[in-house]
C-alpha atoms as a PDB file:
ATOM      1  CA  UNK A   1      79.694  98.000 107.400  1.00  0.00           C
ATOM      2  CA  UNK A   2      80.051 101.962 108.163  1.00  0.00           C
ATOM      3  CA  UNK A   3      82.609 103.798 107.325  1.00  0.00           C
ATOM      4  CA  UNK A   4      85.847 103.429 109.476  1.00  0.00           C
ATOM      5  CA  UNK A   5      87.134 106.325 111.825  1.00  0.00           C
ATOM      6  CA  UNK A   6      90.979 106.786 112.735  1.00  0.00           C
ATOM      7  CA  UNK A   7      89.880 108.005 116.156  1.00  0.00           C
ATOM      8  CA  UNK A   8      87.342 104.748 116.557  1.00  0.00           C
ATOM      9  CA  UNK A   9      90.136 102.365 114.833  1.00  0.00           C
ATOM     10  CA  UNK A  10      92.904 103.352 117.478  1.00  0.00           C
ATOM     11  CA  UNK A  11      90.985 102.508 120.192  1.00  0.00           C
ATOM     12  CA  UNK A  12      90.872  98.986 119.503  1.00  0.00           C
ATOM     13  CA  UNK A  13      94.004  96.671 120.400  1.00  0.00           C
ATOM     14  CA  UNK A  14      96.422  95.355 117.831  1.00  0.00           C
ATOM     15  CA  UNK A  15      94.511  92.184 117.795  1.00  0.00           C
ATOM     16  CA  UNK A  16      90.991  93.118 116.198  1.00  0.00           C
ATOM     17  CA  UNK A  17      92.411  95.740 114.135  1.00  0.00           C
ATOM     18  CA  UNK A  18      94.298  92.548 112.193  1.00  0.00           C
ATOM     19  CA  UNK A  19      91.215  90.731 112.479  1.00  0.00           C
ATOM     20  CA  UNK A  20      89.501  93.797 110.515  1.00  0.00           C
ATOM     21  CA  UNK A  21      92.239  93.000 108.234  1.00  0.00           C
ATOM     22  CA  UNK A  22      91.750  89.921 107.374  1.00  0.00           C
ATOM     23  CA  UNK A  23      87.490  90.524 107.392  1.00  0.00           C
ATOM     24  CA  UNK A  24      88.428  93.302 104.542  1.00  0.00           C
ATOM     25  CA  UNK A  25      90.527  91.463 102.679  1.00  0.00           C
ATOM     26  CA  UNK A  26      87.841  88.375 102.486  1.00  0.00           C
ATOM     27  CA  UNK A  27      85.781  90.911 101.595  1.00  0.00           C
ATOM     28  CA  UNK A  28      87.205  92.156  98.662  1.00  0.00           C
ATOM     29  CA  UNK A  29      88.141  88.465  97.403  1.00  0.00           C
ATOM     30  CA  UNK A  30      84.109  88.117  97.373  1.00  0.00           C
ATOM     31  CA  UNK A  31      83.641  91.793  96.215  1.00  0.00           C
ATOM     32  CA  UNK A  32      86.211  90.968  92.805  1.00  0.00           C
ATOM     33  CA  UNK A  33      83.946  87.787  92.072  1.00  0.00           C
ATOM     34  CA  UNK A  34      80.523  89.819  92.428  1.00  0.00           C
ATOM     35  CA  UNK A  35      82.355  92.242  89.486  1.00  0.00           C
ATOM     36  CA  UNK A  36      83.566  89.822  87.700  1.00  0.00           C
ATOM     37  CA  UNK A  37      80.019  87.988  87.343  1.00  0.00           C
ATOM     38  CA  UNK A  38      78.253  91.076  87.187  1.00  0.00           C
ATOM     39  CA  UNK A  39      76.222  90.703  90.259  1.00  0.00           C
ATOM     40  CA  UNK A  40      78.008  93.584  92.207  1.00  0.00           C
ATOM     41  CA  UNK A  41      75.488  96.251  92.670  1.00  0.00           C
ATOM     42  CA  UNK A  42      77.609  98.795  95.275  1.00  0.00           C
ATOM     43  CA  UNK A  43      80.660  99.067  93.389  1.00  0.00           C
ATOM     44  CA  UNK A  44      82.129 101.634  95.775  1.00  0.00           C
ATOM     45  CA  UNK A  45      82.122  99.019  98.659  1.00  0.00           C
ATOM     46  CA  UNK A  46      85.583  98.206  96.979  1.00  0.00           C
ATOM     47  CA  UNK A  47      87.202 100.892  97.266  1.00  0.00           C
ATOM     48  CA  UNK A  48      85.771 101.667 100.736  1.00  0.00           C
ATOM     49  CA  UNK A  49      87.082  98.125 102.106  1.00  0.00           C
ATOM     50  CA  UNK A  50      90.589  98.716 100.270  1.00  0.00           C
ATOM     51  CA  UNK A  51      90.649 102.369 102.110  1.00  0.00           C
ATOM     52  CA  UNK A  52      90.018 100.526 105.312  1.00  0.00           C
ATOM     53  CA  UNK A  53      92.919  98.479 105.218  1.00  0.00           C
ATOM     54  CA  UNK A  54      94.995 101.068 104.277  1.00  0.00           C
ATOM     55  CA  UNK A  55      93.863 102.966 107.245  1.00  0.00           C
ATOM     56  CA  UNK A  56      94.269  99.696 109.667  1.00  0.00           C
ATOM     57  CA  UNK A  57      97.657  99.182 108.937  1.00  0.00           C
ATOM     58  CA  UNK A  58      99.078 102.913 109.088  1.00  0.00           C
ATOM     59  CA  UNK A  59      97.517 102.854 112.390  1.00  0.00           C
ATOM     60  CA  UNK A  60      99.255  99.645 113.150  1.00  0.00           C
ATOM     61  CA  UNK A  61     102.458 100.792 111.308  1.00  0.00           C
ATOM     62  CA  UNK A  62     102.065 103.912 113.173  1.00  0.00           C
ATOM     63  CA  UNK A  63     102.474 101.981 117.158  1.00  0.00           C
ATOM     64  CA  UNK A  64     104.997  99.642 115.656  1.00  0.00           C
ATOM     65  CA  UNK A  65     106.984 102.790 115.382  1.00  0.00           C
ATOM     66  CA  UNK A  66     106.046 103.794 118.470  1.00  0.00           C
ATOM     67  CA  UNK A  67     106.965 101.003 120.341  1.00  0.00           C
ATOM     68  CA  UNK A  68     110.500 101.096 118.341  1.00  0.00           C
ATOM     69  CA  UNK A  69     111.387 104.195 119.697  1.00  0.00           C
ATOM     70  CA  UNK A  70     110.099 103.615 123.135  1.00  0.00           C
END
């Protein structure tokens, strides 16, 4: 997967971005096993998937906030 943009992220509706989430998250489940068994060759891929969710949900924190003062 390439590497996430804020600008490409916020065009997408509240709906895939949680879907992302969840992707990422399954992600890193299979990237901890790989690790654990010694069979994970990119080891950065873990902390680029954890940065992605971090950057999904300030962008979703960030319209939730939105929205509340709207």
């Amino acid at each position: 997967m390439k590497a996430m943009k804020a600008g490409d992220l916020r065009s997408q509706t509240p709906d895939q971005l949680t879907e992302q989430v969840e992707t990422l998250g399954k992600e890193i489940f299979n990237l901890r096993f790989q690790r654990a068994s010694g069979q994970l060759e990119n080891t950065a891929r873990v902390r680029q998937a954890r940065r992605g969710i971090a950057r999904i949900k300030t962008i979703l924190g960030e319209r939730q906030r939105a929205a509340a003062k709207a």
